[in-house]
C-alpha atoms as a PDB file:
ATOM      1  CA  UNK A   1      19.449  14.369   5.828  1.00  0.00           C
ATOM      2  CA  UNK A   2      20.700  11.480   8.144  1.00  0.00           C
ATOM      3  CA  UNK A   3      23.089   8.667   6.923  1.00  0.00           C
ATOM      4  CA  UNK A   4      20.037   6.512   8.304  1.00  0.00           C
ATOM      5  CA  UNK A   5      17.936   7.618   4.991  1.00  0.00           C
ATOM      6  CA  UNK A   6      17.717   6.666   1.718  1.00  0.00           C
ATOM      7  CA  UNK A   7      21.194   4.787   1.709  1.00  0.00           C
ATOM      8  CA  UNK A   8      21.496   3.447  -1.951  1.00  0.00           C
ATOM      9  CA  UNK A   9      22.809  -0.541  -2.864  1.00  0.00           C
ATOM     10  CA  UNK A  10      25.345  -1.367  -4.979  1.00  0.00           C
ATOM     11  CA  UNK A  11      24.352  -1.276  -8.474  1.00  0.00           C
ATOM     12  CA  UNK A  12      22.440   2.526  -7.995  1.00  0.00           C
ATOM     13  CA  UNK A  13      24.793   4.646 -10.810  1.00  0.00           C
ATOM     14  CA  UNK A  14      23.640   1.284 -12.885  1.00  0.00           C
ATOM     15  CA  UNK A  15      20.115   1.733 -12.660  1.00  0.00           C
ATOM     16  CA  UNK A  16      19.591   5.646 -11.810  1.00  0.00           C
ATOM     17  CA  UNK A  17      16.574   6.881 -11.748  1.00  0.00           C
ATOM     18  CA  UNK A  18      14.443   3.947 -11.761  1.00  0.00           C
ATOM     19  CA  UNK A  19      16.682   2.739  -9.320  1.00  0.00           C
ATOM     20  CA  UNK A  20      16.535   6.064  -7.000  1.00  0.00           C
ATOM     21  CA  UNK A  21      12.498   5.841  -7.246  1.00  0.00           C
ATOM     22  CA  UNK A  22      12.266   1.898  -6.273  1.00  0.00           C
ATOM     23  CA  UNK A  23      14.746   1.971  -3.215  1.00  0.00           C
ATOM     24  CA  UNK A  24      12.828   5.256  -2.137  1.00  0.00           C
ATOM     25  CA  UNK A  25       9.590   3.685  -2.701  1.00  0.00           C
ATOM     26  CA  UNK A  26      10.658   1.011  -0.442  1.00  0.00           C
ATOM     27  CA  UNK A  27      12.212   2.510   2.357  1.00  0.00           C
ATOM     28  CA  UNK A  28       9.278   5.024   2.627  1.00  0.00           C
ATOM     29  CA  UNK A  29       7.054   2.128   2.615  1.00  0.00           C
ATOM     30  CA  UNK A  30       8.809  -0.048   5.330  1.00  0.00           C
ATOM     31  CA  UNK A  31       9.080   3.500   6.975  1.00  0.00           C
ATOM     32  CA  UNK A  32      13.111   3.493   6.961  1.00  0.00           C
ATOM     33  CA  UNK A  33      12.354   7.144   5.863  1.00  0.00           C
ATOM     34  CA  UNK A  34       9.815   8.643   7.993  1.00  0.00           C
ATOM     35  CA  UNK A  35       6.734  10.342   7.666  1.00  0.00           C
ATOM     36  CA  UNK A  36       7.311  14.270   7.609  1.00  0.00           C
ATOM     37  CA  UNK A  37      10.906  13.113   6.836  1.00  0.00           C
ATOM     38  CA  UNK A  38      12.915  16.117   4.516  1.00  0.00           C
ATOM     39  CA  UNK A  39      14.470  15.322   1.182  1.00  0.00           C
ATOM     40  CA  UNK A  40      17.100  16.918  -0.632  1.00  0.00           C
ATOM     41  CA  UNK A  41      17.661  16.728  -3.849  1.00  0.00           C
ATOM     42  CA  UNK A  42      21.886  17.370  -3.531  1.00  0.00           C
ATOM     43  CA  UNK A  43      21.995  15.308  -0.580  1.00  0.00           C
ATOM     44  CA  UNK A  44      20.180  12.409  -2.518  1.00  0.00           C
ATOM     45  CA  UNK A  45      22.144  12.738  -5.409  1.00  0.00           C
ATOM     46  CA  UNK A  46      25.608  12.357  -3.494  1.00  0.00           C
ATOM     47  CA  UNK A  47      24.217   9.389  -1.744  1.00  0.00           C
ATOM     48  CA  UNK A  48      23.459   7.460  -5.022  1.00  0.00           C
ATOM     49  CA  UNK A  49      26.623   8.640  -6.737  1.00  0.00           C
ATOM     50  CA  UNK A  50      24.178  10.375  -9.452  1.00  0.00           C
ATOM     51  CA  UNK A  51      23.005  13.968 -10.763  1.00  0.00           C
ATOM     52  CA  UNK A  52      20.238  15.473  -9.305  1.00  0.00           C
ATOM     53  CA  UNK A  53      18.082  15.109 -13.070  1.00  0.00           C
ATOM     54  CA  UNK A  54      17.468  10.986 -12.157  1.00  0.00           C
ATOM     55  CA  UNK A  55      16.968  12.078  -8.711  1.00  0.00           C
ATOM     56  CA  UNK A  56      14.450  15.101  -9.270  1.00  0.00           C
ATOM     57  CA  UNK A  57      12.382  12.194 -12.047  1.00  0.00           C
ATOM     58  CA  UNK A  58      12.007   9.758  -9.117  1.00  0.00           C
ATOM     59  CA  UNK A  59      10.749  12.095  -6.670  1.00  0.00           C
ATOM     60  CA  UNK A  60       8.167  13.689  -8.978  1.00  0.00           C
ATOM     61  CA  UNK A  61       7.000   9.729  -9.532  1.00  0.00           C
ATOM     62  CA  UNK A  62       6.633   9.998  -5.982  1.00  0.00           C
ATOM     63  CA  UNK A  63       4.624  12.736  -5.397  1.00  0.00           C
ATOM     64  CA  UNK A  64       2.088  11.646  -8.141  1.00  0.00           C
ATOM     65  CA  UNK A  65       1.497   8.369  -5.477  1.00  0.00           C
ATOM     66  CA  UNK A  66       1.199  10.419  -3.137  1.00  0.00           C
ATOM     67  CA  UNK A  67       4.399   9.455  -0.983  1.00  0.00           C
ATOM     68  CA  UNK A  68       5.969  12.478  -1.291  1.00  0.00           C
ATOM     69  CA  UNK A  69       4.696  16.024  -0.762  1.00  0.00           C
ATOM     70  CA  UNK A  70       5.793  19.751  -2.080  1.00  0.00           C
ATOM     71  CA  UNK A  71       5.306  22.566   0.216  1.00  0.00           C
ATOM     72  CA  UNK A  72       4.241  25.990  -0.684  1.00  0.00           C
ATOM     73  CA  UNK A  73       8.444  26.800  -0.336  1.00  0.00           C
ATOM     74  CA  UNK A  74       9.532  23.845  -2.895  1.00  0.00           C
ATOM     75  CA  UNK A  75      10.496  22.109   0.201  1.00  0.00           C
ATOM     76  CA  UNK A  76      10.177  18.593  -0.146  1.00  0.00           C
ATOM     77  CA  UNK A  77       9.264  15.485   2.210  1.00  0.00           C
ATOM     78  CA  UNK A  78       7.936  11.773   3.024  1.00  0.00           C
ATOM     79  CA  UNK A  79       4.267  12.423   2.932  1.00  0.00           C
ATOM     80  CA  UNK A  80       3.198  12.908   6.651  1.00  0.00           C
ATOM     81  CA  UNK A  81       0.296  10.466   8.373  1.00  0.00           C
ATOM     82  CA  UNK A  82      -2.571  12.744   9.225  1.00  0.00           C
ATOM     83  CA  UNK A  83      -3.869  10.166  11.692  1.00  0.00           C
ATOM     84  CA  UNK A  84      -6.832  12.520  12.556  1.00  0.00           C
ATOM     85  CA  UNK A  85      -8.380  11.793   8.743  1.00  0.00           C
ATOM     86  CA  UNK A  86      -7.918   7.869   9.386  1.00  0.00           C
ATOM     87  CA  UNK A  87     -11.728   7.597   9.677  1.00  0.00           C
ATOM     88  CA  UNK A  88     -12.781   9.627   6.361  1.00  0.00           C
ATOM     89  CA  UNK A  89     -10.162   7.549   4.292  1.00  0.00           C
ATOM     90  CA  UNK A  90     -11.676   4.599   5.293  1.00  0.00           C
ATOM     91  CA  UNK A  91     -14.649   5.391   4.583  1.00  0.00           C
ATOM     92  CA  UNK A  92     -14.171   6.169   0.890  1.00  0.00           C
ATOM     93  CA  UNK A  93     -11.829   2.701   0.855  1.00  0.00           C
ATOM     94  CA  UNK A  94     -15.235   0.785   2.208  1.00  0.00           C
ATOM     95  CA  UNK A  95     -17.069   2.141  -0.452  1.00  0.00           C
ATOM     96  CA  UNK A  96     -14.717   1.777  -4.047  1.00  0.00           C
ATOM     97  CA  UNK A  97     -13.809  -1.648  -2.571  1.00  0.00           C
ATOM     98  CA  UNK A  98     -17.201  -2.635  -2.402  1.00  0.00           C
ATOM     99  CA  UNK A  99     -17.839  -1.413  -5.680  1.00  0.00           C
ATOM    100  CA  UNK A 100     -14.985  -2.726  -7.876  1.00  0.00           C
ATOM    101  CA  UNK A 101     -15.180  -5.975  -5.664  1.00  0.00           C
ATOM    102  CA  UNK A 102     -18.917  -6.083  -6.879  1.00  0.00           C
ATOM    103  CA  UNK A 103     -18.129  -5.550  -9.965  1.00  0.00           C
ATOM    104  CA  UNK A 104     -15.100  -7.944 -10.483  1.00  0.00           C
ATOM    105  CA  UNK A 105     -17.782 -11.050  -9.027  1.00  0.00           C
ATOM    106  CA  UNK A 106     -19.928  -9.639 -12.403  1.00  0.00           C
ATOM    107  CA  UNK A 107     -17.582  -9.165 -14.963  1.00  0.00           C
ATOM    108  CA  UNK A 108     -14.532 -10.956 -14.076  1.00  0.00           C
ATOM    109  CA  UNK A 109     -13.440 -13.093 -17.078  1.00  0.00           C
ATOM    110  CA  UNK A 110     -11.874 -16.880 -16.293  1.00  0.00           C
ATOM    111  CA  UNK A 111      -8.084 -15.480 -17.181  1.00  0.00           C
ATOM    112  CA  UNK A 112      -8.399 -12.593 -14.521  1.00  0.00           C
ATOM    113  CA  UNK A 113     -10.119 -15.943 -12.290  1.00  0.00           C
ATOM    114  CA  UNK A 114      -6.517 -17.148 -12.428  1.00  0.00           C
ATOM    115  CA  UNK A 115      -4.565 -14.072 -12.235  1.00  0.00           C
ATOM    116  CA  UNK A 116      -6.578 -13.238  -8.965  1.00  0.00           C
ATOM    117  CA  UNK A 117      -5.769 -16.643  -7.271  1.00  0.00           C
ATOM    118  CA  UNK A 118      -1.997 -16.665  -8.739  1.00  0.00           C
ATOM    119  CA  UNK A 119      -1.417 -13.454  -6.547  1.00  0.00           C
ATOM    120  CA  UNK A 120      -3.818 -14.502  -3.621  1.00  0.00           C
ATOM    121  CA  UNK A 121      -1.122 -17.344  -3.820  1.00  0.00           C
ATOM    122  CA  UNK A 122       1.968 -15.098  -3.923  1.00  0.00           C
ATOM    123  CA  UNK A 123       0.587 -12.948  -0.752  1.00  0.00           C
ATOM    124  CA  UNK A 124       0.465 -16.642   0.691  1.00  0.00           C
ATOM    125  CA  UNK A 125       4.046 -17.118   0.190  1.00  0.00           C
ATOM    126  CA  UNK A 126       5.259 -13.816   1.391  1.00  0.00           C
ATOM    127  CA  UNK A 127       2.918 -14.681   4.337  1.00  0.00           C
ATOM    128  CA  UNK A 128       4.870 -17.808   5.160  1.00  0.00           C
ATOM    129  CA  UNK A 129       8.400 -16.159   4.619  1.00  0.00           C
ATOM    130  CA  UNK A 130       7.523 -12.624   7.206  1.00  0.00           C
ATOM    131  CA  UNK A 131       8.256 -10.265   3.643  1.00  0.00           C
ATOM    132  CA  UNK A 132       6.479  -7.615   4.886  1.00  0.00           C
ATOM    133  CA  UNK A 133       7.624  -5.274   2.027  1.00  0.00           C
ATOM    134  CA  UNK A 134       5.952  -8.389  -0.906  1.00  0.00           C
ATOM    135  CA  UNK A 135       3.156  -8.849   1.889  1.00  0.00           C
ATOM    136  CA  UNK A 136       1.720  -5.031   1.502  1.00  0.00           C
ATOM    137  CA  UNK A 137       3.507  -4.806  -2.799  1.00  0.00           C
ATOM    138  CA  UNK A 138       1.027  -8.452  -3.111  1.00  0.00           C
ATOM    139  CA  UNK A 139      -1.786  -6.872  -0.944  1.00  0.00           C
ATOM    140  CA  UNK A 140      -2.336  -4.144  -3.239  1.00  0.00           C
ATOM    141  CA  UNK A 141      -1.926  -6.103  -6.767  1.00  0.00           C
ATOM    142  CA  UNK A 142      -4.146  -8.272  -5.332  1.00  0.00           C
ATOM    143  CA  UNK A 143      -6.725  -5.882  -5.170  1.00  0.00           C
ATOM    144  CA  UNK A 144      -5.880  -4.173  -8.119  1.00  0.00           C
ATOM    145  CA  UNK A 145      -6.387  -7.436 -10.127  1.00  0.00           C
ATOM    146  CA  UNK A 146      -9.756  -7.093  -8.246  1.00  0.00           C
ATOM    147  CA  UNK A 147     -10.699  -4.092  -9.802  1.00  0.00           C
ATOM    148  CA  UNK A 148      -9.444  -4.467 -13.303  1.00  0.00           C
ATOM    149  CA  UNK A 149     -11.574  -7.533 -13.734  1.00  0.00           C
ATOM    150  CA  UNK A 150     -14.571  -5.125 -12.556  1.00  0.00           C
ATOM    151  CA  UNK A 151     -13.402  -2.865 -16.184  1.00  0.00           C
ATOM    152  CA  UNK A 152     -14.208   0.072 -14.936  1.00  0.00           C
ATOM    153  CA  UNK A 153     -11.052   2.559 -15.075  1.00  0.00           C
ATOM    154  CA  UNK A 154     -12.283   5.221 -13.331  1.00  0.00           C
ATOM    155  CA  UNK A 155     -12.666   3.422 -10.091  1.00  0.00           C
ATOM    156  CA  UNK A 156      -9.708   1.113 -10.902  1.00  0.00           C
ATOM    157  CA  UNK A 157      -7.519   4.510 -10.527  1.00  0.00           C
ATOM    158  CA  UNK A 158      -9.463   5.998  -7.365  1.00  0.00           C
ATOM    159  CA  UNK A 159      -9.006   2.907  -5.513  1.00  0.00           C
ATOM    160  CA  UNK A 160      -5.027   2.351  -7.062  1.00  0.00           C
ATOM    161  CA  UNK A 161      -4.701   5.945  -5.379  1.00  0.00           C
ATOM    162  CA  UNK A 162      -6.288   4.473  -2.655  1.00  0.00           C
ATOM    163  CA  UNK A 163      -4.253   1.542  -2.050  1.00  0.00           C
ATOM    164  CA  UNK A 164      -1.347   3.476  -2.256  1.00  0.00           C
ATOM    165  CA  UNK A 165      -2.052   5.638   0.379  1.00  0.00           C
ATOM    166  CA  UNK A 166      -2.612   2.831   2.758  1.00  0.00           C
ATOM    167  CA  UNK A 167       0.370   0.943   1.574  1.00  0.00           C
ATOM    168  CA  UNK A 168       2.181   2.348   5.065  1.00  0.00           C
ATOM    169  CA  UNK A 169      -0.389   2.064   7.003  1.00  0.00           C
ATOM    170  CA  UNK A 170      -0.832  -1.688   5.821  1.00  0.00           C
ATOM    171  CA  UNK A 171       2.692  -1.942   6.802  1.00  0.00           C
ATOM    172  CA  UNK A 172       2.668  -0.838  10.249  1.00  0.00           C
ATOM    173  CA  UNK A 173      -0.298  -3.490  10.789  1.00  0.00           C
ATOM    174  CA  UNK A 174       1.430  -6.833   9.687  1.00  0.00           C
ATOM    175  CA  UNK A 175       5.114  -5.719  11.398  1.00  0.00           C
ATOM    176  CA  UNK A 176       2.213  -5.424  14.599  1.00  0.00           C
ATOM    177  CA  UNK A 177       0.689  -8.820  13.897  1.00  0.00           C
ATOM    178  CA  UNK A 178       3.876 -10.956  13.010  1.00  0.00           C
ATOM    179  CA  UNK A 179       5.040  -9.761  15.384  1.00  0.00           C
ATOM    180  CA  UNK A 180       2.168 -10.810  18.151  1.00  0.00           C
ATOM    181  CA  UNK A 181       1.888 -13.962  16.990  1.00  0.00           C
ATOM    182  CA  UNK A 182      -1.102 -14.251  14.505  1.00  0.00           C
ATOM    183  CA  UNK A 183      -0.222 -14.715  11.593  1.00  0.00           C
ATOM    184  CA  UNK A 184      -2.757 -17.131  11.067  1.00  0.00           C
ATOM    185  CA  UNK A 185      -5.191 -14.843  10.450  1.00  0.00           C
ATOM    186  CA  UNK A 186      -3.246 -13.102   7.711  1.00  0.00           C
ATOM    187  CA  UNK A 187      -3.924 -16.144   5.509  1.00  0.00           C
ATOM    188  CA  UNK A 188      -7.846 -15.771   5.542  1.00  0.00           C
ATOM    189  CA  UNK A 189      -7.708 -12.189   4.568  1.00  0.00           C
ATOM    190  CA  UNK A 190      -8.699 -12.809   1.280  1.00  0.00           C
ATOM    191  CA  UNK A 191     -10.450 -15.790   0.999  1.00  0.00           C
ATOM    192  CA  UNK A 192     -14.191 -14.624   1.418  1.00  0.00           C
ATOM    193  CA  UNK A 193     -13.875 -12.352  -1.276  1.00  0.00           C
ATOM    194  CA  UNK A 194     -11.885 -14.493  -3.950  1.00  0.00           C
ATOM    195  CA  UNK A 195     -13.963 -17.297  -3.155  1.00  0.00           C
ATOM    196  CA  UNK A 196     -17.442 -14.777  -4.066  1.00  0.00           C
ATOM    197  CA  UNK A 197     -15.397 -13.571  -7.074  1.00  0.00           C
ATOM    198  CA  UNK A 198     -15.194 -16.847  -8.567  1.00  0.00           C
ATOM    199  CA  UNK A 199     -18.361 -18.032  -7.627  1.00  0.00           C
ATOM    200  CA  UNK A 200     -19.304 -14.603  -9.496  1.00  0.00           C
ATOM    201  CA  UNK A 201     -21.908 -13.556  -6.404  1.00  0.00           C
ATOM    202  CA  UNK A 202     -21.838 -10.135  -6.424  1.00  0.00           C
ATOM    203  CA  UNK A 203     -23.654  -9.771  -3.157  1.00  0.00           C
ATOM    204  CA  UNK A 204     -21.336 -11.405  -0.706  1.00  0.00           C
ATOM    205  CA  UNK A 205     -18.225 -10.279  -3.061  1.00  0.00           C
ATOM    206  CA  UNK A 206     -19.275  -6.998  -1.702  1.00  0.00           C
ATOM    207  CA  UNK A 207     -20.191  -7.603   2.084  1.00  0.00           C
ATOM    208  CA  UNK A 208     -16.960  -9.629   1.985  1.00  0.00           C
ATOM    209  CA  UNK A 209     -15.378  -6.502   0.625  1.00  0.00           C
ATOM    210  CA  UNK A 210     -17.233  -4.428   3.389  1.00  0.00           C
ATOM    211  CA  UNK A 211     -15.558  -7.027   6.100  1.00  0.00           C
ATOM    212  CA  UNK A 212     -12.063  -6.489   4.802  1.00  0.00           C
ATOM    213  CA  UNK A 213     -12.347  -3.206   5.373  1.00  0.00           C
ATOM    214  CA  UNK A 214     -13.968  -3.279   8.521  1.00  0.00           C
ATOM    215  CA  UNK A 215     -10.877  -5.914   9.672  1.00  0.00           C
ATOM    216  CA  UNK A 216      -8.117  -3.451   8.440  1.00  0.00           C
ATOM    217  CA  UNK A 217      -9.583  -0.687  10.703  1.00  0.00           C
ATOM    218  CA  UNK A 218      -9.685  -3.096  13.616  1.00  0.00           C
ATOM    219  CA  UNK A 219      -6.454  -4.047  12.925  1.00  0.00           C
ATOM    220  CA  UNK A 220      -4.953  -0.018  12.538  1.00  0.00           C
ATOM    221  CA  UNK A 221      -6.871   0.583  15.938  1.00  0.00           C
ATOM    222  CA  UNK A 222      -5.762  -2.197  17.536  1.00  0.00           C
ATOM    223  CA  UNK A 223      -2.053  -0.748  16.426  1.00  0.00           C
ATOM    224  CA  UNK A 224      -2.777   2.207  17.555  1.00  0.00           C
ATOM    225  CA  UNK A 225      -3.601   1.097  20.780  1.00  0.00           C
ATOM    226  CA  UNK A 226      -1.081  -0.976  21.561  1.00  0.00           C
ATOM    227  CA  UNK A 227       1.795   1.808  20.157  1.00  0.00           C
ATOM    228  CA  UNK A 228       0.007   5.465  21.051  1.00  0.00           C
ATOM    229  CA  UNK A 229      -1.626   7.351  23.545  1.00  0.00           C
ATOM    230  CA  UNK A 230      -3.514   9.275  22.077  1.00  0.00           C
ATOM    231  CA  UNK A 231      -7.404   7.329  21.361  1.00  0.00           C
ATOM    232  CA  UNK A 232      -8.696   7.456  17.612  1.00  0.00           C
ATOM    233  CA  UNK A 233     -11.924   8.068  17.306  1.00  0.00           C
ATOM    234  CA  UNK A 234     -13.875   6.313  14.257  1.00  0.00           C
ATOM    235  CA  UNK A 235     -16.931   7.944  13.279  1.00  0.00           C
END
Protein backbone atom coordinates (compact mmCIF):
# COMPACT_ATOMS: atom_id res chain seq x y z
CA UNK A 1 0.00 0.00 0.00
CA UNK A 2 1.15 3.66 -0.73
CA UNK A 3 2.16 6.17 2.06
CA UNK A 4 -0.70 8.23 0.21
CA UNK A 5 -3.42 5.75 1.96
CA UNK A 6 -4.97 5.45 4.99
CA UNK A 7 -2.32 7.66 6.91
CA UNK A 8 -3.63 7.65 10.60
CA UNK A 9 -3.79 11.21 13.01
CA UNK A 10 -2.43 11.58 16.10
CA UNK A 11 -4.47 10.13 18.73
CA UNK A 12 -5.04 6.51 16.51
CA UNK A 13 -3.30 3.88 19.34
CA UNK A 14 -5.93 6.10 21.60
CA UNK A 15 -8.92 5.28 19.86
CA UNK A 16 -8.08 1.89 17.84
CA UNK A 17 -10.47 0.35 16.23
CA UNK A 18 -13.17 2.77 16.19
CA UNK A 19 -10.64 5.05 15.28
CA UNK A 20 -9.12 2.77 12.29
CA UNK A 21 -12.92 2.33 10.94
CA UNK A 22 -13.83 6.29 11.07
CA UNK A 23 -10.54 7.64 9.38
CA UNK A 24 -11.06 4.72 6.77
CA UNK A 25 -14.59 5.53 6.39
CA UNK A 26 -13.56 8.95 5.57
CA UNK A 27 -10.83 8.76 3.34
CA UNK A 28 -12.73 6.12 1.24
CA UNK A 29 -15.50 8.49 1.14
CA UNK A 30 -13.58 11.70 0.07
CA UNK A 31 -11.85 9.04 -2.22
CA UNK A 32 -8.21 9.59 -0.59
CA UNK A 33 -8.30 5.72 -0.92
CA UNK A 34 -9.49 4.73 -4.22
CA UNK A 35 -11.94 2.62 -5.64
CA UNK A 36 -10.41 -0.96 -6.42
CA UNK A 37 -7.72 0.34 -3.98
CA UNK A 38 -5.89 -2.98 -1.96
CA UNK A 39 -5.81 -3.20 1.79
CA UNK A 40 -3.63 -4.96 4.00
CA UNK A 41 -4.25 -5.84 7.09
CA UNK A 42 -0.15 -5.74 8.34
CA UNK A 43 0.40 -2.77 6.37
CA UNK A 44 -2.66 -1.02 8.12
CA UNK A 45 -1.76 -2.07 11.35
CA UNK A 46 1.91 -0.57 11.18
CA UNK A 47 0.46 2.60 9.89
CA UNK A 48 -1.83 3.13 12.98
CA UNK A 49 0.77 1.87 15.43
CA UNK A 50 -1.90 -1.03 16.34
CA UNK A 51 -2.46 -4.98 16.04
CA UNK A 52 -4.08 -6.24 13.24
CA UNK A 53 -7.39 -7.53 15.76
CA UNK A 54 -8.72 -3.47 15.84
CA UNK A 55 -7.73 -3.34 12.33
CA UNK A 56 -9.40 -6.68 10.98
CA UNK A 57 -12.97 -5.25 13.36
CA UNK A 58 -12.96 -2.02 11.31
CA UNK A 59 -12.66 -3.49 8.03
CA UNK A 60 -15.36 -6.14 8.57
CA UNK A 61 -17.64 -2.83 9.66
CA UNK A 62 -16.71 -1.88 6.34
CA UNK A 63 -17.61 -4.49 4.27
CA UNK A 64 -21.11 -4.79 5.95
CA UNK A 65 -21.61 -0.90 4.27
CA UNK A 66 -20.56 -2.02 1.55
CA UNK A 67 -17.19 0.07 1.22
CA UNK A 68 -15.08 -2.62 1.30
CA UNK A 69 -15.12 -5.89 -0.64
CA UNK A 70 -13.60 -9.65 -0.06
CA UNK A 71 -12.53 -11.52 -3.03
CA UNK A 72 -12.89 -15.15 -3.60
CA UNK A 73 -8.76 -15.20 -2.43
CA UNK A 74 -9.41 -13.21 1.04
CA UNK A 75 -7.96 -10.38 -0.80
CA UNK A 76 -9.28 -7.29 0.33
CA UNK A 77 -10.14 -3.71 -1.25
CA UNK A 78 -12.04 -0.17 -1.49
CA UNK A 79 -15.22 -1.31 -3.06
CA UNK A 80 -14.81 -0.60 -6.87
CA UNK A 81 -17.50 1.87 -8.88
CA UNK A 82 -19.21 -0.34 -11.40
CA UNK A 83 -20.23 2.74 -13.38
CA UNK A 84 -22.00 0.45 -15.97
CA UNK A 85 -24.87 -0.43 -13.07
CA UNK A 86 -25.27 3.49 -12.37
CA UNK A 87 -28.69 3.32 -14.09
CA UNK A 88 -30.22 0.13 -12.17
CA UNK A 89 -29.09 1.69 -8.74
CA UNK A 90 -30.90 4.56 -9.42
CA UNK A 91 -33.62 3.17 -10.22
CA UNK A 92 -34.22 1.21 -7.01
CA UNK A 93 -33.03 4.74 -5.09
CA UNK A 94 -36.16 6.52 -7.12
CA UNK A 95 -38.35 4.07 -5.91
CA UNK A 96 -37.53 3.47 -1.72
CA UNK A 97 -37.11 7.28 -1.71
CA UNK A 98 -40.38 7.79 -2.96
CA UNK A 99 -41.74 5.42 -0.68
CA UNK A 100 -40.24 6.25 2.74
CA UNK A 101 -40.53 10.01 1.62
CA UNK A 102 -44.34 9.17 1.20
CA UNK A 103 -44.53 7.70 4.07
CA UNK A 104 -42.59 10.15 6.39
CA UNK A 105 -45.34 13.17 4.89
CA UNK A 106 -48.04 10.37 6.59
CA UNK A 107 -46.66 9.36 9.64
CA UNK A 108 -44.07 11.75 10.58
CA UNK A 109 -44.65 12.82 14.23
CA UNK A 110 -43.96 16.82 15.20
CA UNK A 111 -40.47 15.73 17.13
CA UNK A 112 -39.10 13.95 13.89
CA UNK A 113 -40.79 17.60 12.16
CA UNK A 114 -37.89 19.17 14.06
CA UNK A 115 -35.25 16.66 13.84
CA UNK A 116 -35.76 16.76 9.94
CA UNK A 117 -35.35 20.62 9.72
CA UNK A 118 -32.44 20.64 12.53
CA UNK A 119 -30.33 18.52 9.97
CA UNK A 120 -31.80 20.19 6.73
CA UNK A 121 -30.17 23.12 8.77
CA UNK A 122 -26.82 21.44 9.49
CA UNK A 123 -26.44 20.37 5.58
CA UNK A 124 -27.04 24.28 5.27
CA UNK A 125 -24.09 25.04 7.29
CA UNK A 126 -21.72 22.57 5.83
CA UNK A 127 -23.08 24.09 2.54
CA UNK A 128 -21.86 27.54 3.46
CA UNK A 129 -18.41 26.31 4.91
CA UNK A 130 -17.41 23.83 1.33
CA UNK A 131 -17.33 20.49 4.10
CA UNK A 132 -17.82 18.23 1.58
CA UNK A 133 -17.13 15.22 3.90
CA UNK A 134 -20.44 16.84 6.64
CA UNK A 135 -22.16 17.86 3.19
CA UNK A 136 -22.58 13.99 1.91
CA UNK A 137 -22.35 12.52 6.33
CA UNK A 138 -25.66 15.44 6.59
CA UNK A 139 -27.06 14.35 3.14
CA UNK A 140 -27.61 10.94 4.18
CA UNK A 141 -28.94 11.57 7.96
CA UNK A 142 -31.03 13.78 6.40
CA UNK A 143 -32.69 11.26 4.57
CA UNK A 144 -32.46 8.76 7.02
CA UNK A 145 -34.45 11.01 9.46
CA UNK A 146 -36.78 10.88 6.36
CA UNK A 147 -37.37 7.43 6.53
CA UNK A 148 -37.50 6.72 10.19
CA UNK A 149 -40.38 9.11 10.54
CA UNK A 150 -42.06 6.88 7.65
CA UNK A 151 -41.63 3.67 10.68
CA UNK A 152 -41.17 1.28 8.46
CA UNK A 153 -37.71 -0.63 9.18
CA UNK A 154 -37.54 -2.65 6.44
CA UNK A 155 -37.27 0.10 3.94
CA UNK A 156 -35.47 2.36 6.47
CA UNK A 157 -32.48 -0.35 6.10
CA UNK A 158 -32.78 -0.88 2.15
CA UNK A 159 -32.56 2.69 1.56
CA UNK A 160 -29.62 3.21 4.66
CA UNK A 161 -27.82 0.52 2.35
CA UNK A 162 -28.73 2.62 -0.27
CA UNK A 163 -27.45 5.83 0.82
CA UNK A 164 -24.39 4.37 1.64
CA UNK A 165 -23.57 3.20 -1.53
CA UNK A 166 -24.02 6.56 -3.07
CA UNK A 167 -22.21 8.30 -0.32
CA UNK A 168 -19.03 8.48 -3.02
CA UNK A 169 -20.78 9.07 -5.68
CA UNK A 170 -22.56 12.06 -3.80
CA UNK A 171 -19.11 13.13 -3.17
CA UNK A 172 -17.69 13.32 -6.49
CA UNK A 173 -20.89 15.56 -7.44
CA UNK A 174 -20.57 18.50 -4.87
CA UNK A 175 -16.37 18.58 -5.18
CA UNK A 176 -17.84 19.03 -9.23
CA UNK A 177 -20.35 21.72 -8.30
CA UNK A 178 -18.32 23.83 -5.66
CA UNK A 179 -16.16 23.72 -7.59
CA UNK A 180 -18.11 25.26 -10.88
CA UNK A 181 -19.58 27.73 -9.12
CA UNK A 182 -23.19 26.71 -8.08
CA UNK A 183 -23.49 26.24 -5.05
CA UNK A 184 -26.60 27.94 -4.96
CA UNK A 185 -28.41 25.27 -6.02
CA UNK A 186 -27.11 22.96 -3.32
CA UNK A 187 -29.26 24.91 -0.84
CA UNK A 188 -32.70 24.04 -2.55
CA UNK A 189 -31.96 20.40 -2.62
CA UNK A 190 -34.12 19.68 0.02
CA UNK A 191 -36.59 22.10 0.37
CA UNK A 192 -39.52 20.65 -1.82
CA UNK A 193 -39.55 17.64 0.04
CA UNK A 194 -39.20 18.95 3.77
CA UNK A 195 -41.55 21.54 3.00
CA UNK A 196 -44.35 18.41 1.70
CA UNK A 197 -43.19 16.52 4.83
CA UNK A 198 -44.37 19.05 7.11
CA UNK A 199 -47.23 20.04 5.33
CA UNK A 200 -47.81 16.08 5.65
CA UNK A 201 -48.85 15.84 1.61
CA UNK A 202 -47.90 12.68 0.73
CA UNK A 203 -48.35 13.24 -2.96
CA UNK A 204 -45.85 15.93 -3.72
CA UNK A 205 -43.54 14.49 -0.72
CA UNK A 206 -43.17 11.79 -3.22
CA UNK A 207 -42.88 13.55 -6.73
CA UNK A 208 -40.53 15.84 -4.79
CA UNK A 209 -38.73 12.68 -3.82
CA UNK A 210 -38.94 11.48 -7.54
CA UNK A 211 -37.19 15.07 -8.53
CA UNK A 212 -34.33 14.60 -6.13
CA UNK A 213 -33.53 11.72 -7.64
CA UNK A 214 -33.96 12.68 -11.02
CA UNK A 215 -31.47 15.95 -10.07
CA UNK A 216 -28.74 13.61 -8.55
CA UNK A 217 -28.58 11.65 -11.87
CA UNK A 218 -28.33 14.89 -13.80
CA UNK A 219 -25.88 15.97 -11.63
CA UNK A 220 -23.60 12.31 -11.79
CA UNK A 221 -24.04 12.69 -15.69
CA UNK A 222 -23.23 15.98 -15.89
CA UNK A 223 -19.86 14.76 -13.81
CA UNK A 224 -19.36 12.32 -15.90
CA UNK A 225 -19.32 14.37 -18.75
CA UNK A 226 -17.32 16.91 -17.85
CA UNK A 227 -14.46 14.24 -16.22
CA UNK A 228 -14.81 10.92 -18.72
CA UNK A 229 -14.96 9.83 -22.07
CA UNK A 230 -16.66 7.27 -22.07
CA UNK A 231 -20.93 8.28 -22.48
CA UNK A 232 -23.32 6.67 -19.76
CA UNK A 233 -26.18 5.55 -20.96
CA UNK A 234 -29.43 5.83 -18.61
CA UNK A 235 -32.10 3.55 -19.43
Amino acid sequence: MSNDQAVPESGGRRHGGRYIYEELRKQILTLKLKPGAPLDEVSLATQFGLSRSPVRDALARLVTEGLVTILPNRTLLVTPFEIEEFPTYVSALDLIQRAVTRLAALQRTDEEMLQIRATEDAYMRAIAEGDFQSMTELNKALHLDIARAGKNPYLTDCYEKLLGEGQRLLHLQLDYIVNSGSTTRLGRDHEDIVEAIAAKDADAAEQAAHEHTMLFQRRFLDFMQQNLTAPVRVY
